[in-house]
Structure formats: C-alpha cells, structure tokens
Protein backbone atom coordinates (compact mmCIF):
# COMPACT_ATOMS: atom_id res chain seq x y z
CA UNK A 1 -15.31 7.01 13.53
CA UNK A 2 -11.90 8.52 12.61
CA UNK A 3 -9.81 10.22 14.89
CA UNK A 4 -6.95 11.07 13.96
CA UNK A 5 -6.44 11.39 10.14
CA UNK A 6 -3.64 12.07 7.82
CA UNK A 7 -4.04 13.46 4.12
CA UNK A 8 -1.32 13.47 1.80
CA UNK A 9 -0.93 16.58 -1.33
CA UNK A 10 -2.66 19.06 0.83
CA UNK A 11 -0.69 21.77 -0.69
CA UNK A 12 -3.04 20.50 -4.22
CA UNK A 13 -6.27 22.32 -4.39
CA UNK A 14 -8.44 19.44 -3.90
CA UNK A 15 -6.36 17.78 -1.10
CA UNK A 16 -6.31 21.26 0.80
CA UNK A 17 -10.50 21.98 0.34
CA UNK A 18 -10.82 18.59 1.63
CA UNK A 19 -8.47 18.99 4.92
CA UNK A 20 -10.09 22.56 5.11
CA UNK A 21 -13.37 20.78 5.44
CA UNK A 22 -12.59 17.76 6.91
CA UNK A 23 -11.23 20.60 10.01
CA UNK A 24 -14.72 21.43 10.85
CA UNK A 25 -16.15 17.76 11.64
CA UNK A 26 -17.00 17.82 14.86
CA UNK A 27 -16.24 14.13 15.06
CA UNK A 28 -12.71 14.30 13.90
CA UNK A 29 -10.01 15.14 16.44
CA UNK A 30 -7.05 15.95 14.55
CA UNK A 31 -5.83 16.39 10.86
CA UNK A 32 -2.30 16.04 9.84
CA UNK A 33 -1.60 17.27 6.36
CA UNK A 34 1.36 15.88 4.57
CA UNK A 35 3.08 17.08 1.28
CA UNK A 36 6.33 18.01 0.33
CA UNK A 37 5.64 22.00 -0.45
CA UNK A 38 3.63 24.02 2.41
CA UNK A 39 -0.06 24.84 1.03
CA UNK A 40 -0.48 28.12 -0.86
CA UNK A 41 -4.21 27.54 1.14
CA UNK A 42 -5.67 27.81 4.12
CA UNK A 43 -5.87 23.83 5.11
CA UNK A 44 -8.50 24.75 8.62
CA UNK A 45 -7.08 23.78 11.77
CA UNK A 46 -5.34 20.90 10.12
CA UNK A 47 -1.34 20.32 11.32
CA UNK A 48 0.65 20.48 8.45
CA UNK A 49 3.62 18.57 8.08
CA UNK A 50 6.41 18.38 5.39
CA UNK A 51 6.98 15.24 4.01
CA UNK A 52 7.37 13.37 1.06
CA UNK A 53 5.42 9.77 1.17
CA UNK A 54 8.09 8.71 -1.11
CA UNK A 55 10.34 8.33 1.98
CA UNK A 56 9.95 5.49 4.80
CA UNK A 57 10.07 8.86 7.23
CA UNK A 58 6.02 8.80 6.57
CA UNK A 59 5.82 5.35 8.92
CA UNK A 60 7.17 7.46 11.35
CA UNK A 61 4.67 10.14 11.11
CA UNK A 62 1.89 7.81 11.43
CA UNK A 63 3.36 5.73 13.99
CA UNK A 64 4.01 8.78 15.87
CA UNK A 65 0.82 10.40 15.88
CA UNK A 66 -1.04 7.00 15.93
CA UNK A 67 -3.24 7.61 12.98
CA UNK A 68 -6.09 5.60 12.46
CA UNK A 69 -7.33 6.59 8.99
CA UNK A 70 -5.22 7.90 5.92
CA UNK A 71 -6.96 9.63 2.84
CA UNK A 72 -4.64 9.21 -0.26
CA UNK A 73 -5.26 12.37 -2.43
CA UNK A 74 -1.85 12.16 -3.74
CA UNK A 75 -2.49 10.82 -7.07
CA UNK A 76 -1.87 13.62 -9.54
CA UNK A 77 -3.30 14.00 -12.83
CA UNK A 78 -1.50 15.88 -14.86
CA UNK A 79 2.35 16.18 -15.78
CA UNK A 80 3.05 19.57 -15.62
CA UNK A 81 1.70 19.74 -12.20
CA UNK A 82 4.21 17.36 -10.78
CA UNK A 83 6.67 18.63 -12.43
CA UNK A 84 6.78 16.03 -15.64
CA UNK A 85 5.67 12.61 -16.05
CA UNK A 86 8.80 10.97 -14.59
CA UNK A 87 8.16 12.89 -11.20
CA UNK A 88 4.40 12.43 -11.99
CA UNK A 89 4.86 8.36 -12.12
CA UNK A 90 7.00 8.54 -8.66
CA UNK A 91 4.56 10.75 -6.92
CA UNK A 92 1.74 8.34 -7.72
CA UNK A 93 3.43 4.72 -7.88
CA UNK A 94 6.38 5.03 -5.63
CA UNK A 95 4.49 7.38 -3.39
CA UNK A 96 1.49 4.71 -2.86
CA UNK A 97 3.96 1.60 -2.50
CA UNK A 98 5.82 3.51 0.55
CA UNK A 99 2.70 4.68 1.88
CA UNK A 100 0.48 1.53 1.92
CA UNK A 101 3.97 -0.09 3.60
CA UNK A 102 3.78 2.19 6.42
CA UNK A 103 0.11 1.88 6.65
CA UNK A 104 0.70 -2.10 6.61
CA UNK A 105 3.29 -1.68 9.65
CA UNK A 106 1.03 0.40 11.77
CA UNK A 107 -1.38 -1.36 13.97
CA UNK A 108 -3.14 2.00 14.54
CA UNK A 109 -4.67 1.83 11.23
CA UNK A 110 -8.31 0.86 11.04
CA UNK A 111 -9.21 2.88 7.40
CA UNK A 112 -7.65 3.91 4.31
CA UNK A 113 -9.70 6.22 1.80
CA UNK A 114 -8.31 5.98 -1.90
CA UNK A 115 -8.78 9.12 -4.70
CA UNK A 116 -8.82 6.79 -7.49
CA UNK A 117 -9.72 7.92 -10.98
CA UNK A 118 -12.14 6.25 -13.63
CA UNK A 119 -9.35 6.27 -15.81
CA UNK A 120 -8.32 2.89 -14.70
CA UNK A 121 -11.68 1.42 -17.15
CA UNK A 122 -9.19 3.34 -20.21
CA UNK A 123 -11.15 4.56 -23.56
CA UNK A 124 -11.93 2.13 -26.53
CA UNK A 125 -14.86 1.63 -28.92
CA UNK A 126 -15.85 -1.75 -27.13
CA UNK A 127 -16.89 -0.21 -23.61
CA UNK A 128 -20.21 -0.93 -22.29
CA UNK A 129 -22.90 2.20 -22.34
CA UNK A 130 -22.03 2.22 -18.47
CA UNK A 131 -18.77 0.81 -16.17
CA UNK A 132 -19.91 -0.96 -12.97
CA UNK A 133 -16.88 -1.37 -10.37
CA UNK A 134 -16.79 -5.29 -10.93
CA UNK A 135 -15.76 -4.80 -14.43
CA UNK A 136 -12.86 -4.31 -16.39
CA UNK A 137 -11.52 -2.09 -19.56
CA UNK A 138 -11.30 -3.84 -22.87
CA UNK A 139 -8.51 -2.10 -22.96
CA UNK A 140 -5.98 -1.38 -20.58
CA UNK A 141 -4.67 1.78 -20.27
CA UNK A 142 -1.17 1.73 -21.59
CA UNK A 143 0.05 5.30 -20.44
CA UNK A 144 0.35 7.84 -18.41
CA UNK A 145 -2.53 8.64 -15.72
CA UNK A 146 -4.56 6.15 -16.39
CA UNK A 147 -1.68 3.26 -15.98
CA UNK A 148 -0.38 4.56 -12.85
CA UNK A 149 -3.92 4.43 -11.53
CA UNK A 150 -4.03 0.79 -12.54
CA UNK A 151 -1.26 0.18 -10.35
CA UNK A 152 -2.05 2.23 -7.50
CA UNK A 153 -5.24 0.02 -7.49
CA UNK A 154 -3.28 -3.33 -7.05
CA UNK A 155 -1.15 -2.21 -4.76
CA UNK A 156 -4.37 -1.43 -2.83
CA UNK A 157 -5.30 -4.66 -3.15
CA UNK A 158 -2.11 -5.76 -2.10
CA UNK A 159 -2.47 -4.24 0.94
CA UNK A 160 -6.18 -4.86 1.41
CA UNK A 161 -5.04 -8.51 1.61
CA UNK A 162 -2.37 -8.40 3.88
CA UNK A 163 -4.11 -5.88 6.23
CA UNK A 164 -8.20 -7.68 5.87
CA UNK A 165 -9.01 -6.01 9.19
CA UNK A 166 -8.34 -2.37 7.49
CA UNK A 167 -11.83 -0.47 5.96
CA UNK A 168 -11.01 0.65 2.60
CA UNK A 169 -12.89 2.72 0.13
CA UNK A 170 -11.53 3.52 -2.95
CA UNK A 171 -13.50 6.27 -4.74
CA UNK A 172 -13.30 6.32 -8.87
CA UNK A 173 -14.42 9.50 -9.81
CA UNK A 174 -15.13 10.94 -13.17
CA UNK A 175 -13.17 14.07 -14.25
CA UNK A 176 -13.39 16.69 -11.66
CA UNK A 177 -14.28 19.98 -13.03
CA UNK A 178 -15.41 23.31 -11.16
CA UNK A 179 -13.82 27.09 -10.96
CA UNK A 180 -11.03 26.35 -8.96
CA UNK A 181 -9.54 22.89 -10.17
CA UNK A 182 -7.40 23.24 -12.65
CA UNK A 183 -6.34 19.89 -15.29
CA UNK A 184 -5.12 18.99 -18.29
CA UNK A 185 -9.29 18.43 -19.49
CA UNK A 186 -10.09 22.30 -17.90
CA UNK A 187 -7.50 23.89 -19.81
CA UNK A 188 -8.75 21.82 -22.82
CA UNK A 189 -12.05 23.16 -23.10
CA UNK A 190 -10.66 26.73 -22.29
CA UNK A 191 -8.64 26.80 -25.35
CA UNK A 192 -9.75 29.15 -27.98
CA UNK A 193 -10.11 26.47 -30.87
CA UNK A 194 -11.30 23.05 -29.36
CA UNK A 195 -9.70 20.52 -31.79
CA UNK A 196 -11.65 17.28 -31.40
CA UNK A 197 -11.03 13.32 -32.99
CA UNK A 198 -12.77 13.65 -36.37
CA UNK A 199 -15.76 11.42 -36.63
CA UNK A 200 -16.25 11.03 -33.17
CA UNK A 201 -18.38 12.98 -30.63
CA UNK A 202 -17.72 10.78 -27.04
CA UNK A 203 -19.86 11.39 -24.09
CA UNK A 204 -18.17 12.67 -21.05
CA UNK A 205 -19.21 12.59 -17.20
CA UNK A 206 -18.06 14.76 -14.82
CA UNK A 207 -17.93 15.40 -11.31
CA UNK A 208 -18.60 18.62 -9.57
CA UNK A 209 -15.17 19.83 -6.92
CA UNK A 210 -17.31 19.89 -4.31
CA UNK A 211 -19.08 17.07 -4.61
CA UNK A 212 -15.73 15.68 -5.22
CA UNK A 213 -15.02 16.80 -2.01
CA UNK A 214 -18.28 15.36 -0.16
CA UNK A 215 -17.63 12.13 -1.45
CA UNK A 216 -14.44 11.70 0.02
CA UNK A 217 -15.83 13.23 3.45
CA UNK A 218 -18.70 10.65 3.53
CA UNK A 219 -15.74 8.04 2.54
CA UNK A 220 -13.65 9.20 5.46
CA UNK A 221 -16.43 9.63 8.36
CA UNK A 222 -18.80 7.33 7.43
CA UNK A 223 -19.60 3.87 5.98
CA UNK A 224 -16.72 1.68 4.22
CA UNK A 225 -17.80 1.36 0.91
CA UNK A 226 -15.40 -0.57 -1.25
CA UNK A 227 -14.60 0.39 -4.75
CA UNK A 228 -17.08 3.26 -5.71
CA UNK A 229 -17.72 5.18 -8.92
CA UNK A 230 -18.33 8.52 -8.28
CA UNK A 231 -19.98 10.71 -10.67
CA UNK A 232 -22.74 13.05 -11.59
CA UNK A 233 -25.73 12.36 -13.47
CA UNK A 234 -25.90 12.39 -17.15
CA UNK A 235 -23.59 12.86 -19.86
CA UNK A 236 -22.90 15.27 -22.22
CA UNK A 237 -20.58 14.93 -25.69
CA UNK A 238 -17.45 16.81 -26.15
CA UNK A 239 -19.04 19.14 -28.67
CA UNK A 240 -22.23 19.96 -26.30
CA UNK A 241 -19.32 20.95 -23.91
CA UNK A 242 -17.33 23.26 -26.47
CA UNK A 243 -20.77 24.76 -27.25
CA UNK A 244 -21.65 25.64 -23.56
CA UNK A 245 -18.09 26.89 -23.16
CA UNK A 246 -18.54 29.24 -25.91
CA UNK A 247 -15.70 27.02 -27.99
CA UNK A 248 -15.74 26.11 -31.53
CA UNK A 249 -14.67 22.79 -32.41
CA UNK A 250 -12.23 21.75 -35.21
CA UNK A 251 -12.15 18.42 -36.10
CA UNK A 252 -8.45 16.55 -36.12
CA UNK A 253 -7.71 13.46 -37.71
CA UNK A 254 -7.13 10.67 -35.50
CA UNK A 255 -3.98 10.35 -36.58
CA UNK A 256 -2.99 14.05 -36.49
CA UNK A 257 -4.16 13.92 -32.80
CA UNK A 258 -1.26 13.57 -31.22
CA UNK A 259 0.71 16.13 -33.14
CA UNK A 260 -1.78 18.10 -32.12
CA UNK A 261 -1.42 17.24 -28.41
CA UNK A 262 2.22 17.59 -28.68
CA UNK A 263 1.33 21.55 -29.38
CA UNK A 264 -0.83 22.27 -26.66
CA UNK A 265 1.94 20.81 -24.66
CA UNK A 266 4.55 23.30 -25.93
CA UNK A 267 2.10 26.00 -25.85
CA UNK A 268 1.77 25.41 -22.72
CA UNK A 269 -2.08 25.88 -22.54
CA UNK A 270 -2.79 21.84 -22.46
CA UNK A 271 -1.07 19.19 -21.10
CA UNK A 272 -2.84 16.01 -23.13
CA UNK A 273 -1.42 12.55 -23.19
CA UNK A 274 -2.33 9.59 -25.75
CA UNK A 275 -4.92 8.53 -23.28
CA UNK A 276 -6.66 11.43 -23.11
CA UNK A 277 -6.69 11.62 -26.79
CA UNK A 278 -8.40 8.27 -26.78
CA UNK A 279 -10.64 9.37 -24.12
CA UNK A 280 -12.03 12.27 -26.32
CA UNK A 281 -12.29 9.69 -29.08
CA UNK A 282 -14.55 7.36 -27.06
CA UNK A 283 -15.73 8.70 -23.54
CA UNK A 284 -16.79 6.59 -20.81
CA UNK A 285 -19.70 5.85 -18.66
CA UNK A 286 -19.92 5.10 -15.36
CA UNK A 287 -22.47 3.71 -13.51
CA UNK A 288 -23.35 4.91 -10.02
CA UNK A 289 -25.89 2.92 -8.22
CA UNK A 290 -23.07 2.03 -5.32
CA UNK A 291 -22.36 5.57 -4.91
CA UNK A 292 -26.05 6.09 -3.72
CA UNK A 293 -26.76 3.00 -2.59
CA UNK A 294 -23.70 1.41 -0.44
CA UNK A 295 -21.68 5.24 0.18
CA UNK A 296 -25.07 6.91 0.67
CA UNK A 297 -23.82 9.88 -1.33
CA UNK A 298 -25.76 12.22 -3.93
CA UNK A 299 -24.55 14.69 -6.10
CA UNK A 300 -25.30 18.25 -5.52
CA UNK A 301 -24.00 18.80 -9.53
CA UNK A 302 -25.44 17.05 -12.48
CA UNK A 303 -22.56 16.80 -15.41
CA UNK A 304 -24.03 19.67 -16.91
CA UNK A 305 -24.30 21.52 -14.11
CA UNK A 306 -20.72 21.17 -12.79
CA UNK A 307 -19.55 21.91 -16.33
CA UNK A 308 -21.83 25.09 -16.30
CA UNK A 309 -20.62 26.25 -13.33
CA UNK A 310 -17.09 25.86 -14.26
CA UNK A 311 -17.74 27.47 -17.46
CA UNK A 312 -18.62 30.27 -15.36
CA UNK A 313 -15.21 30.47 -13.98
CA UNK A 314 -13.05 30.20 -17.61
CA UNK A 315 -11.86 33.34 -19.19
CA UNK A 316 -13.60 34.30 -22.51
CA UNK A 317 -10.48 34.76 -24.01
CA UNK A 318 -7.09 33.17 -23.39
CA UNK A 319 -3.47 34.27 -23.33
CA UNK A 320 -2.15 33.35 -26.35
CA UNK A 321 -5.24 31.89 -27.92
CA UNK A 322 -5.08 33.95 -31.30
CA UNK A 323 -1.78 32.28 -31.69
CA UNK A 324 -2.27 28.85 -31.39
CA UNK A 325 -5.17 29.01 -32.87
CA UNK A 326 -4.21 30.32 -36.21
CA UNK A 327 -1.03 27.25 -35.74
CA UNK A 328 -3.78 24.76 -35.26
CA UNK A 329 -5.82 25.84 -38.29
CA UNK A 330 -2.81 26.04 -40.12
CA UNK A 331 -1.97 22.31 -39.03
CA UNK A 332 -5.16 21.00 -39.62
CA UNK A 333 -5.50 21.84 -43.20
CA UNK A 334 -2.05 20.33 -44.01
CA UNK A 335 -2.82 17.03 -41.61
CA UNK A 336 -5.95 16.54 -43.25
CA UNK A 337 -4.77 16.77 -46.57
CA UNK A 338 -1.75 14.34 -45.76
CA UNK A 339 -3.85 11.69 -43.84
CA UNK A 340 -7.22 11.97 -46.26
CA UNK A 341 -6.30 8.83 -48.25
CA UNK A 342 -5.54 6.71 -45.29
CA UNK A 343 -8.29 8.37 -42.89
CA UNK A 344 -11.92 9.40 -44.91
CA UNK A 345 -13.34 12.08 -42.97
CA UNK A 346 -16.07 10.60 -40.82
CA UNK A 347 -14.65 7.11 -40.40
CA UNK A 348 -14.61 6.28 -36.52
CA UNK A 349 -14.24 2.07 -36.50
C-alpha cells in the first residue's frame, strides 16, 4: 500500500488530475508533487514542491520525505509543450536517468509507476492486427516521442534490474484524448481541413483522460502489474474520426506529408513530427487482455466514446482555420501534381 508518494509534471494537466485524485485515497498518506513551474491547477491536498528531476536535488527530496512509491508522469508528448524538442528530449531522457538514480539510491522505495506511451511499438505496414507487451516494433521508432519513450523504457529496465525488490508497472497507453488534454493528435483533428496520407485510412485507439487517470490510480494503489497496454476498446480509422469531428479530410501525398507537417508547425495549430506522420499512415493496435486481466482495470470509454466526448469539447471553428486551410489546398494541388509520377494516387505499399 503506498504511503507516501511523489509525482513528477504535476503542473501538466494529466499529472495534476492524477495528484488531485490520488489526494482523496483514503489509503494514501501524503502526496508530494514535483515540477519545475507551480500548477496552474488545483493538485488536492497534495504538497507541491519545485524541482526539476533533471537535478540530483530530487534524491534529496525523496530521501527526505522517505518516499516509498514514485509515479513518473513526466514524459511529455509534444514539443511545443516543453518548450521544443531539445528541452522535450531532456525532460524525458535526462529527466528519467536522474530520477531512476535517485530512486536506485533510496532504500525507501518499494514501487515505481511508469506513464509510458504505445509509441514505443512505432508505425509501419508490417505490424500485427494487435501489439501484446512481449512484442516488439518492426520498426523502431527513429524520432522524436516515440524514441525517447524507447529509452525511457530501458532505462526502466535498467533499474528494474539493479533494484529486483522494487514493484514496477509501466503503463503503455494509447493516445489520450478527452476535453481537457490537449496534444499534438487533439489539435490535429481540430484543424479545419484534416490532411491525411493518401491511400491510407489507419485505425487508431484511444484512451479516455480519465480512464487514463484510473489506470494509473489502480497502478499506484493496487496490484504490480508489469508492462501494461492500456487502451479502450475498438478502433476507429482516421477518416471515421474527421467525420465525427465534423472535419473534412484532404488527402496528402506521402511524400508531401511532411511539408505539410512543417506548416501546421508554423501555424502553430499542430505540432506533428515524422512519427506521427507515419502513425496516421499505419495506426496501431494494441491488445489489452493484461490490462483487465493482471491490472484489473476496465475502461469507462470505448475509443469512440472518448473521441465523442472530446469532440464535444473542440471548437467548431478554429482561429485561423480559413487561412491555413486555403494554404493547404493551395499546397496540395501543387504537391500532388509534382509527386504524381513518382506517387499514383492510391498506392500505400
């Protein structure tokens, strides 16, 4: 049963719901939340202290307040919301490294809970239908998000090794979507004109905030579960998701794609990297038998559902959207006509 618990990147939406709730468990004495900004949120009765796990000064937080589980929640997404991808790779590489070594040093520690990402199984056409957690990509992701979740895993590992007599549970999830989590794949379907790889229609999974959020209670307060997907039933494709959002799709070259990517970036309505471009290309399944059957946890949200409801919570129109998506037309015509002889419309091998 945890006691005393530390959570790093409370002042991010999800890490500060999750302290918030993690406050009213009964079981749990104290919660010390750690980031390096104070949260715009309320965080519950949870002690917030400034701190960046970048810096050896987090061993002495822990050792101080003899913690015996820490939830890592500090594994961010998106670019822009760490300030660019060079701060984005420190956060999440150099943050884990310093904080798994001051886990490893402190004798109080009996549980670590991970916020890993199915991003580490990466995008390709020769995925199975469905990942289970004992296999591995075809591909490995090369860039961004999805690399630096790679290594956050092994250093896991690492330390799962050298510490045996710590409980870890490292929690994959599929993209989290709702109305109040914001990422590079909410502000994607939220653009005006959805451009999507032409020839390709990839099935997506998602996984409701809250439930999001459950998981990563059950994680914390109850049984150790290992490496867990985490997802919610079903699939839907990327155009079944423009359609609910009340999008219309127009179809990019795969080849254009990242020209296309670099404008949402300077538009600043989309942050998307190359791997996300490949993950609209090809999807990804998970499969989530452990999640039921070893973490004992069931959605509330469907991936329909949780897209639904945070369809509910987009505006209808967007700032700029007339804009950028007269640019986008405009750049589709002349990217199609430049790349039709080396890419037929419709190929997707």
């Amino acid at each position: 049963m945890a006691e005393v618990v530390l959570v790093t990147g409370v002042s991010r939406y999800l890490g500060g719901k999750f302290a918030r709730q993690l406050t009213a468990d009964p079981s749990v004495e104290r919660v010390i939340g750690v980031d390096v900004i104070p949260p715009p949120h309320d965080i519950g009765r949870a002690e917030f202290v400034r701190a960046d796990i970048r810096n050896p000064m987090i061993g002495k937080i822990i050792a101080q307040a003899e913690v015996d589980t820490v939830v890592h929640m500090n594994v961010i997404a998106t670019p822009t919301h760490a300030g660019g991808r060079t701060s984005q790779k420190e956060i999440n590489v150099i943050g884990t490294m310093q904080l798994l070594a001051a886990c490893q040093k402190a004798p109080s520690i009996r549980r670590l809970v991970v916020k890993s990402s199915a991003a580490v199984y990466g995008s390709s056409p020769r995925d199975p239908a469905m990942f289970t957690e004992d296999m591995g990509p075809k591909a490995l992701p090369r860039a961004g998000f999805g690399k630096d979740s790679v290594e956050v895993e092994g250093y896991v590992r690492g330390f799962s090794r050298r510490r045996p007599d710590v409980d870890i549970s490292m929690l994959r999830f599929a993209n989290i979507i709702g109305p109040g989590i914001r990422t590079s794949l909410t502000d994607y379907f939220a653009l005006p004109v959805v451009p999507v790889p032409l020839g390709y229609d990839a099935r997506l999974q998602f996984v409701h905030e809250s439930d999001a959020v459950g998981a990563l209670l059950l994680a914390t307060t109850g049984p150790s579960s290992g490496i867990t997907n985490i997802a919610g039933d079903g699939v839907i494709t990327v155009t079944q998701a423009a359609g609910l959002a009340g999008r219309p799709v127009l179809p990019v070259p795969m080849p254009a794609a990242g020209l296309f990517g670099l404008v949402l970036k300077r538009s600043g309505l989309a942050d998307f990297s190359s791997d996300q471009i490949q993950f609209l290309a090809f999807g990804r399944g998970l499969d989530t038998r452990r999640m039921r059957e070893v973490l004992g946890f069931e959605p509330v949200y469907s991936t329909r559902a949780a897209f639904e409801d945070y369809v509910r919570g987009i505006a209808a129109v967007v700032p700029g959207g007339a804009a950028l998506g007269s640019a986008v037309s405009g750049m589709a015509g002349s990217a199609a006509q430049a790349l039709s002889h080396v890419w037929p419309a419709g190929r997707n091998d």
